[in-house]
Protein backbone atom coordinates (compact mmCIF):
# COMPACT_ATOMS: atom_id res chain seq x y z
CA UNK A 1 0.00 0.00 0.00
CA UNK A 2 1.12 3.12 -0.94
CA UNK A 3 2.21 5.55 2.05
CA UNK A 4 -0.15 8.16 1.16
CA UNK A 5 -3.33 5.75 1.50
CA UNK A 6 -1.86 4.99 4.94
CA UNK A 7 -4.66 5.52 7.65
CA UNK A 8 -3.56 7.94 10.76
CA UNK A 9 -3.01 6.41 13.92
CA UNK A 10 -6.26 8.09 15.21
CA UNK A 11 -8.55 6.11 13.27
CA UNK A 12 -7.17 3.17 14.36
CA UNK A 13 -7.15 4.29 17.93
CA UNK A 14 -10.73 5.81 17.92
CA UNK A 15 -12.68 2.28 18.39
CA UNK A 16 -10.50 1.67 21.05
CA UNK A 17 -10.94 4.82 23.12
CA UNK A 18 -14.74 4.67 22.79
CA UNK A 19 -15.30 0.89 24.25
CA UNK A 20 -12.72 1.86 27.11
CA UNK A 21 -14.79 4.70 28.14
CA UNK A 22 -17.84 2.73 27.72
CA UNK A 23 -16.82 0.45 30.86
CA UNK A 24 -15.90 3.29 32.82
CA UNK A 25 -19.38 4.50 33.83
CA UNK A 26 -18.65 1.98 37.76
CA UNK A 27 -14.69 1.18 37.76
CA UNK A 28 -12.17 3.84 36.95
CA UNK A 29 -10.51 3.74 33.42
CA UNK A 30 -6.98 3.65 34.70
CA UNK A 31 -9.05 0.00 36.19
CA UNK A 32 -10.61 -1.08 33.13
CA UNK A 33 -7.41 -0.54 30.86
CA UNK A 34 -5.03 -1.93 33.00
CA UNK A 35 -7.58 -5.16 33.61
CA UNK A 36 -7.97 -5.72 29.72
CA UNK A 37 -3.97 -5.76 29.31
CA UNK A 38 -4.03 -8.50 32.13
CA UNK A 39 -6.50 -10.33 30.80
CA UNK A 40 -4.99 -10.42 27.35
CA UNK A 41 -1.65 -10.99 27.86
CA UNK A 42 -2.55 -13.81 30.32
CA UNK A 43 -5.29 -15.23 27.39
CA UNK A 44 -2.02 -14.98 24.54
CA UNK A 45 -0.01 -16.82 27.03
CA UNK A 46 -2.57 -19.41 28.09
CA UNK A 47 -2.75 -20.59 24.20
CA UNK A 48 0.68 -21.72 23.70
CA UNK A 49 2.44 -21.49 27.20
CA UNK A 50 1.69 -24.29 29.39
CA UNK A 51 4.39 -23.56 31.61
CA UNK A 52 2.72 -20.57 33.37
CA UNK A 53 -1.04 -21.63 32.94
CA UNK A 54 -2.41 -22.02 36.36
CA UNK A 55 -0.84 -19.45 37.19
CA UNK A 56 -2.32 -16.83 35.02
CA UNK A 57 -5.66 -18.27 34.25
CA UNK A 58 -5.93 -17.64 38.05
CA UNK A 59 -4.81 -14.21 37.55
CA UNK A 60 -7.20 -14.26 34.38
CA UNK A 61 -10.44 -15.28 36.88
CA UNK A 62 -9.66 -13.10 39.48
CA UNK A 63 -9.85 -10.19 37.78
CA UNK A 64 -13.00 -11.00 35.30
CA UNK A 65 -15.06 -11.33 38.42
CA UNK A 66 -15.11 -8.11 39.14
CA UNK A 67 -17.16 -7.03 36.42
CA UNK A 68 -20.89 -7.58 35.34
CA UNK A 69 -22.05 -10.39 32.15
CA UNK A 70 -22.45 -7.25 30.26
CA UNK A 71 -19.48 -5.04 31.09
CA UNK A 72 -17.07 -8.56 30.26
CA UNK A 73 -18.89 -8.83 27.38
CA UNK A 74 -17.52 -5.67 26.00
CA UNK A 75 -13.77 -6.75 26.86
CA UNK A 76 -13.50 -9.28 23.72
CA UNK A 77 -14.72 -6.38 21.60
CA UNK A 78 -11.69 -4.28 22.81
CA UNK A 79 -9.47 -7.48 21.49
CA UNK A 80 -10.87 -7.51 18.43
CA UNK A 81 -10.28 -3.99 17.92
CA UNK A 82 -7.24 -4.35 18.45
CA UNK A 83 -6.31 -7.24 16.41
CA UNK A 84 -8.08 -5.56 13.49
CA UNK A 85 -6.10 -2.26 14.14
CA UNK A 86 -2.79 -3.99 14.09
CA UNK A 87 -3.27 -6.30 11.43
CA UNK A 88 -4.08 -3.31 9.34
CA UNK A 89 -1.25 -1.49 9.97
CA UNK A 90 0.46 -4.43 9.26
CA UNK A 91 -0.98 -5.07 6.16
CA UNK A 92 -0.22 -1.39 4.86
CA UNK A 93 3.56 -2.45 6.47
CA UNK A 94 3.23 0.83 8.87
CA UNK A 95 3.98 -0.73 12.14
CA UNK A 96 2.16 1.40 15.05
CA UNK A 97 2.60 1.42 18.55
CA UNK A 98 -1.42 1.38 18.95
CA UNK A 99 -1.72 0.89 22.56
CA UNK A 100 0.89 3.44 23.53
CA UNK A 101 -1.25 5.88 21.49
CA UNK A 102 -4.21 4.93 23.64
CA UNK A 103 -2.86 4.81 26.73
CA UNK A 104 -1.82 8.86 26.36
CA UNK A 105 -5.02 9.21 24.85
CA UNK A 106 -7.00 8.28 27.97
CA UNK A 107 -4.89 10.99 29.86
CA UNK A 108 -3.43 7.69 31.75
CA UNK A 109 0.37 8.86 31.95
CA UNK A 110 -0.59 11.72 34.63
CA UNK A 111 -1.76 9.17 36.97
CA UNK A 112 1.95 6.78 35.95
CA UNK A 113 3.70 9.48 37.27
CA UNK A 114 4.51 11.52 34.29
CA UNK A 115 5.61 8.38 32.01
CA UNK A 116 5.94 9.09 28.78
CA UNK A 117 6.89 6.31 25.92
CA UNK A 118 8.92 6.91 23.19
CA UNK A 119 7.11 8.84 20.06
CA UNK A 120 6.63 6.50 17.19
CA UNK A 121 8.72 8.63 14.60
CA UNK A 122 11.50 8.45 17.04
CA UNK A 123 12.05 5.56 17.47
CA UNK A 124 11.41 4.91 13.67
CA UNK A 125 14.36 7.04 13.16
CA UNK A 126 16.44 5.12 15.58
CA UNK A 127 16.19 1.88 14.36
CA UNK A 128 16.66 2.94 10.36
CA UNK A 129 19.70 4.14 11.77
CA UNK A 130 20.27 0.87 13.39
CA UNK A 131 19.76 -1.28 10.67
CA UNK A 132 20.73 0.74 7.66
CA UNK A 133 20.26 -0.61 3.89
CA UNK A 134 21.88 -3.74 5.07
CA UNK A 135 22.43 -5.25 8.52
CA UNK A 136 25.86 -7.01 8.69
CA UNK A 137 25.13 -9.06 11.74
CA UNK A 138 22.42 -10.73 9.66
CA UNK A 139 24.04 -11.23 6.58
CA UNK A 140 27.04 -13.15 9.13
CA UNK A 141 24.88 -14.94 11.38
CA UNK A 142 21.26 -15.31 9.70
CA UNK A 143 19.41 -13.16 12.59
CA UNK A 144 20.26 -10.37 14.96
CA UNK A 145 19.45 -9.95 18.82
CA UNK A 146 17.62 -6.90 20.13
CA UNK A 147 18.25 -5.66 23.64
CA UNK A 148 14.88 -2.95 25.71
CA UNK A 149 15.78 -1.81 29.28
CA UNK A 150 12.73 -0.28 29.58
CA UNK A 151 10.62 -1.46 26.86
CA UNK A 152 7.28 0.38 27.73
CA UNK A 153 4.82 0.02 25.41
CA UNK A 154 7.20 -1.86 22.62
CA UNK A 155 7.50 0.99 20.21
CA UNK A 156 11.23 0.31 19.99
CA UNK A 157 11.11 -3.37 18.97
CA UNK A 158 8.10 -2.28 17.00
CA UNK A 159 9.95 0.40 14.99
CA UNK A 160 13.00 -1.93 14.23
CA UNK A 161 11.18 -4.94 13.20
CA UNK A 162 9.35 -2.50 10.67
CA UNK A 163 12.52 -1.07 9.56
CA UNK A 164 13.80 -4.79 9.36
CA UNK A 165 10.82 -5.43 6.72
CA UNK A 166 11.55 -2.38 4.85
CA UNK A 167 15.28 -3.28 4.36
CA UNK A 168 14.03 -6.51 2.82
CA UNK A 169 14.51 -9.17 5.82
CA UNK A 170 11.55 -11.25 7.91
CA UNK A 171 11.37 -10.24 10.94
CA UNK A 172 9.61 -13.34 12.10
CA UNK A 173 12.46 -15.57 11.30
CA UNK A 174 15.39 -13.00 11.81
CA UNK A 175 14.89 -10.93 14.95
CA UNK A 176 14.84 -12.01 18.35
CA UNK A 177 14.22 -9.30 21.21
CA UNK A 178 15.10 -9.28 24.90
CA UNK A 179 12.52 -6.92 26.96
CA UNK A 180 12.05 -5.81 30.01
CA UNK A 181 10.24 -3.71 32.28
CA UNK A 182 9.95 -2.69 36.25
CA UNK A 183 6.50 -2.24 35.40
CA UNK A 184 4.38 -5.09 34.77
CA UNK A 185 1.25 -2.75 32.93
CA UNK A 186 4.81 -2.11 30.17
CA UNK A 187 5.01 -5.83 30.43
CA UNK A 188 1.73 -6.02 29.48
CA UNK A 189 1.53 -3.52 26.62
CA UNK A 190 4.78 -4.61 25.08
CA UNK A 191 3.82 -8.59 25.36
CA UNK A 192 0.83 -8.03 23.77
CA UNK A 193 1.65 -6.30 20.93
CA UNK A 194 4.95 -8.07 20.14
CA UNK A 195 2.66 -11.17 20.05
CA UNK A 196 0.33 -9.75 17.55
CA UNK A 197 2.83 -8.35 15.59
CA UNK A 198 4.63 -12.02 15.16
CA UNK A 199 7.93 -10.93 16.75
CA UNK A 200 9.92 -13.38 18.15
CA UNK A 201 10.51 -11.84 22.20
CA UNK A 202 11.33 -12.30 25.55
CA UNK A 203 9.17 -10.21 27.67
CA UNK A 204 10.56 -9.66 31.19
CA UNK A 205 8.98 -7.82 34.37
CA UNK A 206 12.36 -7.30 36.12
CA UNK A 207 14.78 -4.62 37.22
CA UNK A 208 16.94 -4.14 34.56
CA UNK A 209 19.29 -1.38 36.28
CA UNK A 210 19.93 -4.08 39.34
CA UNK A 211 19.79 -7.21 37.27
CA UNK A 212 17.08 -8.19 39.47
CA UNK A 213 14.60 -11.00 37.81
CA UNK A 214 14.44 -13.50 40.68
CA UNK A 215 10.48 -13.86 41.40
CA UNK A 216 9.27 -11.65 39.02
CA UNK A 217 7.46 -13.17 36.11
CA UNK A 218 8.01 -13.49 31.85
CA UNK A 219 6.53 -13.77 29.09
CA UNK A 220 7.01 -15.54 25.71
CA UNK A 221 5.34 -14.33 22.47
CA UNK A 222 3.66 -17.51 20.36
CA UNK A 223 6.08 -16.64 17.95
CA UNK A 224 9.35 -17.25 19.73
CA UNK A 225 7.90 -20.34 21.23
CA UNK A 226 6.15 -21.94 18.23
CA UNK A 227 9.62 -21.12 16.26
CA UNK A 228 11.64 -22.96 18.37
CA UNK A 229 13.64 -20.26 20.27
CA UNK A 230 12.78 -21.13 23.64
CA UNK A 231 14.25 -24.63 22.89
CA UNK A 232 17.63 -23.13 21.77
CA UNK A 233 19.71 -20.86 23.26
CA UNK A 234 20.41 -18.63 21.19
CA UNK A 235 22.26 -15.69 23.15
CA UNK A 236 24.90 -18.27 24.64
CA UNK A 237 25.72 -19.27 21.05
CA UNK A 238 25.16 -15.63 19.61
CA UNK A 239 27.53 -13.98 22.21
CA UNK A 240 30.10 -17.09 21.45
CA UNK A 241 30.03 -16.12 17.78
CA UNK A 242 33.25 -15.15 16.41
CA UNK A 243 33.51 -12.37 13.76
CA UNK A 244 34.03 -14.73 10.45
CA UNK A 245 32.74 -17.92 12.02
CA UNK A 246 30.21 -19.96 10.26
CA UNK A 247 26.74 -18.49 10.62
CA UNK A 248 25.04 -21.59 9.81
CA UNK A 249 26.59 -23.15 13.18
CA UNK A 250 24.09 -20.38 15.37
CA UNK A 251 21.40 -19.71 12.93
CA UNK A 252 18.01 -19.91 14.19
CA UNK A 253 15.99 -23.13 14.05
CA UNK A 254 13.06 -23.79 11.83
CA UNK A 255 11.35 -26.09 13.98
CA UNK A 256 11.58 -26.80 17.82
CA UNK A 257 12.66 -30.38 16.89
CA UNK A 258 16.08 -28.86 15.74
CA UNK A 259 17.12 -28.46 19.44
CA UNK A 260 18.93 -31.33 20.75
CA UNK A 261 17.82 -30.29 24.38
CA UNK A 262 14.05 -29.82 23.48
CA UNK A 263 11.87 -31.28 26.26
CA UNK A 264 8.61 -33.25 25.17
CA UNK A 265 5.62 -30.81 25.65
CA UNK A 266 2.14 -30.98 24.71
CA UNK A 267 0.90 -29.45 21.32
CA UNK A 268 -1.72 -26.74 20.96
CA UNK A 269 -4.14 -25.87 18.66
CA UNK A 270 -2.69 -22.58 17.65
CA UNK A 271 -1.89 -21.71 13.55
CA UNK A 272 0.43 -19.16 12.62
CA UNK A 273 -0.99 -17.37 9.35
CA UNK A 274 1.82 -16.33 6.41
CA UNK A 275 1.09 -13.26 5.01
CA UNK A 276 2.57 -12.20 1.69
CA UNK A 277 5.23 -10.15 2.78
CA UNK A 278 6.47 -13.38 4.69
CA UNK A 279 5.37 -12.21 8.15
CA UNK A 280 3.40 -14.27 10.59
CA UNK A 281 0.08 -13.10 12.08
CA UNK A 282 -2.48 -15.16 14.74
CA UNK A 283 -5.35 -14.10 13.21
């Protein structure tokens, strides 16, 4: 699609904004937003993650109850909007950092304490920079690591797998990104959207400036599990790597059954759709 058909952010965001407010009427919408990220980051996990299921469909129950037939209702229609505004801006290959728009659109950064994320043509600038016309550490090695500190919302691995797709590489099958957060509503954001998007990710709530994850809780997109990188450890081998050493010897795997050290776990019922730029979507 051509980048002047390209619809502004706001449309996309507009759907969203209106059903938030709609559930705000009895519980506060700082409440209601932070509940739906909860609720579907712990539903994306549930479908492919067996590891942390109890676990979160607890947290998943706990939190529904609060609300009336009607007013949960309204919560899968949220989803859907979103799903629908990301695959579009997928589809038009204008990655947007939708729920970071909508979370300063409900005025909710006064109550974080002034937090502000990253603006989207910002961070679309940094990682051009980043990758340039052609990424070397690709073209050695066959994929390229991608560190967040303080991921927020994701905007930062969002703008660099976009610029990855402009410069002609898959970001599905050549990206892998480390995140973290101190706070788990980032967590949250960034999971779900990284798992929408088809971006291969680590999500971590965690300290980053005290190295402290003990206790606190992660999250892996479908994509990095359903591609095999959680079978394969791919940052022992990647910081190993020698310039001029043999990149098939740490490229990524194509299946989970490539890993010598994969355990046996159960399969799910979850299909990965190919678009026909090569990227992966759920839906």
């Amino acid at each position: 699609m051509s980048k002047r058909n390209r619809v502004h952010y706001s449309e996309r965001t507009k759907p969203l904004i209106k059903l938030f407010q709609k559930l705000a009427y009895r519980h506060s919408t700082w409440e209601v937003f932070s509940d739906f990220l909860l609720m579907a980051a712990c539903s994306i996990s549930n479908a492919v993650d067996p590891l942390y299921y109890d676990e979160r469909e607890k947290q998943y129950m706990d939190t529904v109850k609060k609300y009336s037939k009607e007013e949960v209702n309204i919560f899968p229609e949220i989803f859907a909007e979103l799903v629908w505004a990301l695959e579009q801006c997928a589809q038009e290959e204008n990655m947007q950092d939708i729920l970071g728009r909508v979370f300063h659109e409900l005025e909710l950064h006064n109550k974080w304490h002034g937090q502000f994320f990253t603006p989207q043509h910002v961070s679309d600038m940094m990682a051009k920079i980043a990758i340039g016309e052609k990424d070397l550490t690709i073209e050695r090695r066959g994929f390229v690591t991608v560190g967040e500190p303080a991921c927020g919302s994701g905007v930062m691995m969002i703008s660099f797998a976009k610029a990855m797709q402009e410069a002609g590489y898959n970001y599905c099958s050549h990206m892998v990104a480390d995140c973290t957060d101190i706070d788990l509503k980032c967590v949250h954001m960034c999971y779900i959207q990284l798992s929408l998007y088809g971006i291969p990710a680590i999500v971590r709530h965690g300290n980053t400036l005290s190295n402290d994850l003990a206790g606190w809780s992660q999250w892996l997109t479908p994509v990095y599990i359903m591609g095999g990188w959680s079978l394969w450890p791919w940052w022992k081998d990647a910081d190993a790597m020698q310039e001029g050493g043999d990149p098939a010897a740490v490229s990524p795997p194509s299946t989970p059954e490539t890993s010598e050290s994969a355990d046996v776990k159960p399969e799910f019922d979850v299909t990965l759709h190919e678009s026909e730029h090569g990227q992966f979507s759920l839906f």
